[in-house]
PDB file of N, CA and C in Angstrom:
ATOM      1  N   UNK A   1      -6.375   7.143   2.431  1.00  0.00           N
ATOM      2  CA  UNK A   1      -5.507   8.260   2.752  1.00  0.00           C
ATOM      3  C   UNK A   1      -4.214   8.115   1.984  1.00  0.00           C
ATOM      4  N   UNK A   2      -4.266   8.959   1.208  1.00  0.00           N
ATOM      5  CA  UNK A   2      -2.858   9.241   0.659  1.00  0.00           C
ATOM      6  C   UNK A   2      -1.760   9.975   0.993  1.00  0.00           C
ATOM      7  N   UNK A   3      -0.399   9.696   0.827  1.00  0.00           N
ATOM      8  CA  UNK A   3       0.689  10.239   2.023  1.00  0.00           C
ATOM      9  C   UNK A   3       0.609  11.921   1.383  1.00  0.00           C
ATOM     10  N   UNK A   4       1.126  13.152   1.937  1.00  0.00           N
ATOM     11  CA  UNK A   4       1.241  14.200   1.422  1.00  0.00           C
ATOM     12  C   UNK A   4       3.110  13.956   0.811  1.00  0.00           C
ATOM     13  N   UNK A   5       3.379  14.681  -0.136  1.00  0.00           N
ATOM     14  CA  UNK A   5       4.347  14.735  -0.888  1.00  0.00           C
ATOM     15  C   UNK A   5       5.968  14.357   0.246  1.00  0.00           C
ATOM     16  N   UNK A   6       6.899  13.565   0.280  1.00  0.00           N
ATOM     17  CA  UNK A   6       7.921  13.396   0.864  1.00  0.00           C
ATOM     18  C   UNK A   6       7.648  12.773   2.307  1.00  0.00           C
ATOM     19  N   UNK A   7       6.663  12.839   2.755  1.00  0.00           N
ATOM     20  CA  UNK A   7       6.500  12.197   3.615  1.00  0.00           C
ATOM     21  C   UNK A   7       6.082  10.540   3.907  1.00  0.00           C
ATOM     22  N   UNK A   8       5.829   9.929   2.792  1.00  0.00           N
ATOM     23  CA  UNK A   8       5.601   8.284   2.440  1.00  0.00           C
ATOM     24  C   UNK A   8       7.153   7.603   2.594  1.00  0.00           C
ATOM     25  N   UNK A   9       7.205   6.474   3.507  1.00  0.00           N
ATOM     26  CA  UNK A   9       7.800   5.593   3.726  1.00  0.00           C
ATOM     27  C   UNK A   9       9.505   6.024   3.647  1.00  0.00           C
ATOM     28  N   UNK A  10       9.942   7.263   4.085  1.00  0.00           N
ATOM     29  CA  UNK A  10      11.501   7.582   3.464  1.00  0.00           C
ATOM     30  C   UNK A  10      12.174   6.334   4.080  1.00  0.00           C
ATOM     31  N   UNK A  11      13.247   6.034   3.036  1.00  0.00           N
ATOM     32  CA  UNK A  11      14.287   4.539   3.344  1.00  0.00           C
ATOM     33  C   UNK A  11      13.139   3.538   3.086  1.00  0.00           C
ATOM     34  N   UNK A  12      11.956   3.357   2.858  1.00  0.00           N
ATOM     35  CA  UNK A  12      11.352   2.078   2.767  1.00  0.00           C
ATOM     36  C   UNK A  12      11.995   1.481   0.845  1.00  0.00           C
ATOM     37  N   UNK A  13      12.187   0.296   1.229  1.00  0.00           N
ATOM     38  CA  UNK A  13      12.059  -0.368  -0.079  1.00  0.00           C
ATOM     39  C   UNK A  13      10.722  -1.327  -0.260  1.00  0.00           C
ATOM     40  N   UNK A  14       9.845  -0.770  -1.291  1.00  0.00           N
ATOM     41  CA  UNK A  14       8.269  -1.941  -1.379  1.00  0.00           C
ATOM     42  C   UNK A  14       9.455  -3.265  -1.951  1.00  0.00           C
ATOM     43  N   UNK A  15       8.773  -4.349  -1.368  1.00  0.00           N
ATOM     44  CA  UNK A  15       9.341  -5.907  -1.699  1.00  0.00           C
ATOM     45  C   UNK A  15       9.284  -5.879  -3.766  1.00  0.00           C
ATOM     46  N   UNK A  16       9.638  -6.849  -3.776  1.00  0.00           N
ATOM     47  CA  UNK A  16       9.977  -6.781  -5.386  1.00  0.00           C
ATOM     48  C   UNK A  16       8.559  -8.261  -5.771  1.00  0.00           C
ATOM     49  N   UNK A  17       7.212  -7.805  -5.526  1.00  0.00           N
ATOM     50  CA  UNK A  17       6.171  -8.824  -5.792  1.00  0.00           C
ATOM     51  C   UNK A  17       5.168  -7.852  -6.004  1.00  0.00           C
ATOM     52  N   UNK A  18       4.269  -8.795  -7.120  1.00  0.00           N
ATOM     53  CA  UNK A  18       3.286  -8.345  -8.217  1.00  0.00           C
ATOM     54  C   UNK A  18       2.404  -7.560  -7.247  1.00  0.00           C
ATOM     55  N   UNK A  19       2.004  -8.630  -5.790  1.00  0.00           N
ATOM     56  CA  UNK A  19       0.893  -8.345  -5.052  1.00  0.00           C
ATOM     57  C   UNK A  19       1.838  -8.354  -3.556  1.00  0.00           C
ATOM     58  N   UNK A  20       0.995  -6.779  -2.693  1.00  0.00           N
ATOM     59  CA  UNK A  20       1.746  -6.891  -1.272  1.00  0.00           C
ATOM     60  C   UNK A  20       0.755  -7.234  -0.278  1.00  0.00           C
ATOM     61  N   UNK A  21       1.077  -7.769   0.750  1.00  0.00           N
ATOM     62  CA  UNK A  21       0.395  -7.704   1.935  1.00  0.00           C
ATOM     63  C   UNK A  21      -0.046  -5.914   2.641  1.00  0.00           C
ATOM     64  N   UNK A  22      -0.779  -6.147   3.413  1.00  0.00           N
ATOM     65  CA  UNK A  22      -0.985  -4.808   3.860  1.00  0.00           C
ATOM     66  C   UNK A  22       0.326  -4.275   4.645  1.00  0.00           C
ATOM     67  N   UNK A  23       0.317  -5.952   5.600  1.00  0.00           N
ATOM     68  CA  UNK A  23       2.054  -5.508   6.248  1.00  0.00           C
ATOM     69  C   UNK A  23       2.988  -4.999   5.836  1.00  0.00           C
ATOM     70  N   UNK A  24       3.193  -5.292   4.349  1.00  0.00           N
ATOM     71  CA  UNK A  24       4.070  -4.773   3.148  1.00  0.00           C
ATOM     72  C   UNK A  24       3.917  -3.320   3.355  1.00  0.00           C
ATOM     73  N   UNK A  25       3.049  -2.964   2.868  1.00  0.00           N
ATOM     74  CA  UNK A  25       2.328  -1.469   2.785  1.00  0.00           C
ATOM     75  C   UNK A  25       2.519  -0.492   3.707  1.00  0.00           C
ATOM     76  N   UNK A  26       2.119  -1.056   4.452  1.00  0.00           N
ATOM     77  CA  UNK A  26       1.823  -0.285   6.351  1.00  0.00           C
ATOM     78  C   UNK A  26       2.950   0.700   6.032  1.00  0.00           C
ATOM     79  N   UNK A  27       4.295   0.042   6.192  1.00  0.00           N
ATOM     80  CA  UNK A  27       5.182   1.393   6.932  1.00  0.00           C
ATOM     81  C   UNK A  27       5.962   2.421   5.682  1.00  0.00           C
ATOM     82  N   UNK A  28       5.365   2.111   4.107  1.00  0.00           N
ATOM     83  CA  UNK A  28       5.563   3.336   2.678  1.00  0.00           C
ATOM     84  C   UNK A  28       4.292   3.789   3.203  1.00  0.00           C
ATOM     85  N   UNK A  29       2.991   4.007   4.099  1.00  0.00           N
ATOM     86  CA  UNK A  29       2.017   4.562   3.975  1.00  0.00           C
ATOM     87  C   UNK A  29       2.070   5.378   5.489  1.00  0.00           C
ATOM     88  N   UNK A  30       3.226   4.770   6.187  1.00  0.00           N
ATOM     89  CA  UNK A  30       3.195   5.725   7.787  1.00  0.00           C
ATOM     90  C   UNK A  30       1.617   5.147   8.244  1.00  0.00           C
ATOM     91  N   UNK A  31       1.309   4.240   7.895  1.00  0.00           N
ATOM     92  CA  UNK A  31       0.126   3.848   9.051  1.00  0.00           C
ATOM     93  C   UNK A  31       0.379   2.361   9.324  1.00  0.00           C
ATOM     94  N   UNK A  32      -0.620   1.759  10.377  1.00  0.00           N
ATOM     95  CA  UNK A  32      -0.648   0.916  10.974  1.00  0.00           C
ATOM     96  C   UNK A  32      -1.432  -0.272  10.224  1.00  0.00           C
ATOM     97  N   UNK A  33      -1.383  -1.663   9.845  1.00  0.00           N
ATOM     98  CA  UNK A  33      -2.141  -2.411   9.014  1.00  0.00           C
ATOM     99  C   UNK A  33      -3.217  -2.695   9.229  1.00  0.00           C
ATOM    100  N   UNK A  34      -3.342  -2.149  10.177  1.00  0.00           N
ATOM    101  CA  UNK A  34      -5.531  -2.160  10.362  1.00  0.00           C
ATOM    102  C   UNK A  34      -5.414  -0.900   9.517  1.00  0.00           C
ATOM    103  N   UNK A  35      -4.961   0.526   9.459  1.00  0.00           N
ATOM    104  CA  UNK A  35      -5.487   0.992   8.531  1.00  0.00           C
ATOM    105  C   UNK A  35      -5.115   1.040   7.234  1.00  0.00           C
ATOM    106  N   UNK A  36      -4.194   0.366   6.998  1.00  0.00           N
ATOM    107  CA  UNK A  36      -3.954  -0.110   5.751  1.00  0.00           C
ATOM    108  C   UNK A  36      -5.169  -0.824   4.944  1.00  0.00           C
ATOM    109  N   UNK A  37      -5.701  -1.990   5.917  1.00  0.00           N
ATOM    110  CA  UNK A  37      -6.759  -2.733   5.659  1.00  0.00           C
ATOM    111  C   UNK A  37      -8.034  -1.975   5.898  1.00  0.00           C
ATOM    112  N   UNK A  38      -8.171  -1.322   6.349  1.00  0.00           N
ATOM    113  CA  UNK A  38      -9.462  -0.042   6.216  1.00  0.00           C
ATOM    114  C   UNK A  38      -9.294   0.888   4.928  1.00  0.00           C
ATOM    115  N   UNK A  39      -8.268   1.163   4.349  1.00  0.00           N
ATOM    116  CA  UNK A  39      -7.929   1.896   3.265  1.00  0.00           C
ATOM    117  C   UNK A  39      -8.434   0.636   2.206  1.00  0.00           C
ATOM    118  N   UNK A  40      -8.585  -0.436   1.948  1.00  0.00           N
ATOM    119  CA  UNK A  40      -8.779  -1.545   1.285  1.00  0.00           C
ATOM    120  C   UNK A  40      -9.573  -1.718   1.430  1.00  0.00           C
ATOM    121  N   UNK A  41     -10.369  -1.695   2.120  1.00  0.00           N
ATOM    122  CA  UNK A  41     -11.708  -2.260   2.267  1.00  0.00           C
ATOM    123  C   UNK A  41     -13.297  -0.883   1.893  1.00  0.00           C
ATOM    124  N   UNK A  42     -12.363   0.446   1.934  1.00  0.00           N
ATOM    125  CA  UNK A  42     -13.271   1.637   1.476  1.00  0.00           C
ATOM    126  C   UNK A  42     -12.821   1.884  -0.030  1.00  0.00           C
ATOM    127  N   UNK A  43     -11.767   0.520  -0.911  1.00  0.00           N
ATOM    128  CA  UNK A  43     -11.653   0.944  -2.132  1.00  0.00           C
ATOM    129  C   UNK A  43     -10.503   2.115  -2.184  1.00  0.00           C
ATOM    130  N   UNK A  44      -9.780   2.447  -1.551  1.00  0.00           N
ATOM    131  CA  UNK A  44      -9.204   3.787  -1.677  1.00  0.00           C
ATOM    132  C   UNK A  44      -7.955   3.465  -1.633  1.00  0.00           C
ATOM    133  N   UNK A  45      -7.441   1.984  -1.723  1.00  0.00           N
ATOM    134  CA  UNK A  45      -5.928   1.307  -2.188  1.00  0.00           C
ATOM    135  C   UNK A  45      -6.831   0.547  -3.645  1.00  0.00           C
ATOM    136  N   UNK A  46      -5.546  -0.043  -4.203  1.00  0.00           N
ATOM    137  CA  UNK A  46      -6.098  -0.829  -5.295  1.00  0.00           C
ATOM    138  C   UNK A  46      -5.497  -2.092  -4.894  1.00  0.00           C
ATOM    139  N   UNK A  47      -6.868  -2.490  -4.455  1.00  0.00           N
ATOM    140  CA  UNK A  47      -6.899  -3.920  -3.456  1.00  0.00           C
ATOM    141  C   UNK A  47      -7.806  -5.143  -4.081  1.00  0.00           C
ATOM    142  N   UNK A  48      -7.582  -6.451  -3.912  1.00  0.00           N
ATOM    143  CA  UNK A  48      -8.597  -7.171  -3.537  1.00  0.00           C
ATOM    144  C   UNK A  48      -8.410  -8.107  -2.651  1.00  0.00           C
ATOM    145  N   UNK A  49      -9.487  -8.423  -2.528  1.00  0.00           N
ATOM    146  CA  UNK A  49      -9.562  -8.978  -0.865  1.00  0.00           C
ATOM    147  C   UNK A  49      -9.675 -10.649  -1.140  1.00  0.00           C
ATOM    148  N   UNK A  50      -8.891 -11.844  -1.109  1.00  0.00           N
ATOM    149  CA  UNK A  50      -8.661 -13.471  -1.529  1.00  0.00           C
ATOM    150  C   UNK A  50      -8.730 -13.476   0.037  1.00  0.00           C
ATOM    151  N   UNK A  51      -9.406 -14.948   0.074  1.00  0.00           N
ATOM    152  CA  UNK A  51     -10.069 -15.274   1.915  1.00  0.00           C
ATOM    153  C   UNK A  51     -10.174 -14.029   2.555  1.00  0.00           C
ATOM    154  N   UNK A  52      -8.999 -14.464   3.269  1.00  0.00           N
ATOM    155  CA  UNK A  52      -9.312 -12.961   4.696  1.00  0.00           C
ATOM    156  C   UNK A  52      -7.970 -12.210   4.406  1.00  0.00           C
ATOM    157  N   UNK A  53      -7.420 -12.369   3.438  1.00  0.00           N
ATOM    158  CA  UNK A  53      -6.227 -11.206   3.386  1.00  0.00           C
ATOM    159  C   UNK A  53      -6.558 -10.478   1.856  1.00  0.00           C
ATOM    160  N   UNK A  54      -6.059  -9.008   2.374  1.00  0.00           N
ATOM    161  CA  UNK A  54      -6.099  -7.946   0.903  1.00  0.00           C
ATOM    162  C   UNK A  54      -4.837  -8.112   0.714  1.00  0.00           C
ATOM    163  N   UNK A  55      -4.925  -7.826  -0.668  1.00  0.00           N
ATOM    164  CA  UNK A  55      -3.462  -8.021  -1.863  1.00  0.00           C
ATOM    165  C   UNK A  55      -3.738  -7.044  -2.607  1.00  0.00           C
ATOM    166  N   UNK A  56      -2.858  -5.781  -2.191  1.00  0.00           N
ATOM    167  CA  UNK A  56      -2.308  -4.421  -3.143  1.00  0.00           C
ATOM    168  C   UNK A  56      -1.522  -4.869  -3.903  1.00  0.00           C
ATOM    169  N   UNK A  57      -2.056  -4.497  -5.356  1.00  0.00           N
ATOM    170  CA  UNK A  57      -1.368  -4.022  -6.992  1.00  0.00           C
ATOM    171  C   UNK A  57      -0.265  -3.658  -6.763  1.00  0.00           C
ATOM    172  N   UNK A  58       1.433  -4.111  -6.598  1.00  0.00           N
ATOM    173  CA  UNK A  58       2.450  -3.137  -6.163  1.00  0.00           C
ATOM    174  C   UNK A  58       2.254  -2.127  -7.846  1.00  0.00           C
ATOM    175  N   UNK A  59       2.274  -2.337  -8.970  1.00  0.00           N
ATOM    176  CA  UNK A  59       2.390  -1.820  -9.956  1.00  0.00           C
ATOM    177  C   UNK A  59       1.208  -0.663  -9.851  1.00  0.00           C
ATOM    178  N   UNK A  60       0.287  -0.612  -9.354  1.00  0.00           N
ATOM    179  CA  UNK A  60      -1.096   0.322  -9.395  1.00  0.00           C
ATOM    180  C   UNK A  60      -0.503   1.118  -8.215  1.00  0.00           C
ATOM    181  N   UNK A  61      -0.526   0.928  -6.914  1.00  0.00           N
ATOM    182  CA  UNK A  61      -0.039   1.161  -6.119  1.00  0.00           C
ATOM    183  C   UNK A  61       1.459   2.644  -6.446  1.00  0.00           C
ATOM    184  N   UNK A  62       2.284   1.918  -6.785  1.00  0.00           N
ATOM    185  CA  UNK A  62       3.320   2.810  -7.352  1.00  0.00           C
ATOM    186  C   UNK A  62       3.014   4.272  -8.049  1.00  0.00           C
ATOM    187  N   UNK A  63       1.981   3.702  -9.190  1.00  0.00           N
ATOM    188  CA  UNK A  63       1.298   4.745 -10.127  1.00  0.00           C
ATOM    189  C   UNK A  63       0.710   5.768  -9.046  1.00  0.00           C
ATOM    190  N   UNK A  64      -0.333   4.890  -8.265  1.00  0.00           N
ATOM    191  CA  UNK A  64      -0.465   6.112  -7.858  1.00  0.00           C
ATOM    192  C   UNK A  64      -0.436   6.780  -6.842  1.00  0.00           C
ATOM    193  N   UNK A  65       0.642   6.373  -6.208  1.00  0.00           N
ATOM    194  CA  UNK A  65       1.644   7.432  -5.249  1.00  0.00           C
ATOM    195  C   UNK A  65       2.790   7.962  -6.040  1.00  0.00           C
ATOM    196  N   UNK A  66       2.746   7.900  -7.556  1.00  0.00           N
ATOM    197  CA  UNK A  66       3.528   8.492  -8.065  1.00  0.00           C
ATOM    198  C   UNK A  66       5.014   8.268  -7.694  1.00  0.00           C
ATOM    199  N   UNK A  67       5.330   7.035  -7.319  1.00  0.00           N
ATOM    200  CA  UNK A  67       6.832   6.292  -6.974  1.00  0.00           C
ATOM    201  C   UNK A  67       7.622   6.101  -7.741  1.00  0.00           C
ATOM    202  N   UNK A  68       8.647   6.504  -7.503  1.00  0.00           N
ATOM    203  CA  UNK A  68      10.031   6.018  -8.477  1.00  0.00           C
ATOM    204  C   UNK A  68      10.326   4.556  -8.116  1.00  0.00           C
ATOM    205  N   UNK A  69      10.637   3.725  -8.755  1.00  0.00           N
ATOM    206  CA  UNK A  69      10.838   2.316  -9.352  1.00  0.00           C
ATOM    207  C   UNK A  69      12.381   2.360  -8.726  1.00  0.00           C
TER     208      UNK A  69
END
């Protein structure tokens, strides 16, 4: 699920790292990190999954929510 236009994370700053946690994620996506991690796990973040935690692309990520830097 992708946010609709102005409504993703207003006042959030993403952390300044290559790779985020979902926790990271959760509140620029207005959802909760189970579905953060359900968005990761159907492929529909640009994720991969190391042991039991997913690690979002902040750089892919950005692209494509179309984020200003």
């Amino acid at each position: 699920m992708v946010p609709r236009e102005n409504d993703a994370g207003v006042g959030y700053h993403l952390p300044d790292k290559l790779l985020l946690t979902t926790q990271d994620v959760a509140p620029l996506l207005s959802m909760t990190q189970r579905g953060v991690t359900l968005q990761c796990a159907k492929g529909q973040l640009p994720a991969k999954k190391i042991a039991n935690t997913w690690y979002i692309n902040r750089a892919k990520l950005v692209e494509m929510l179309e984020l200003e830097e």
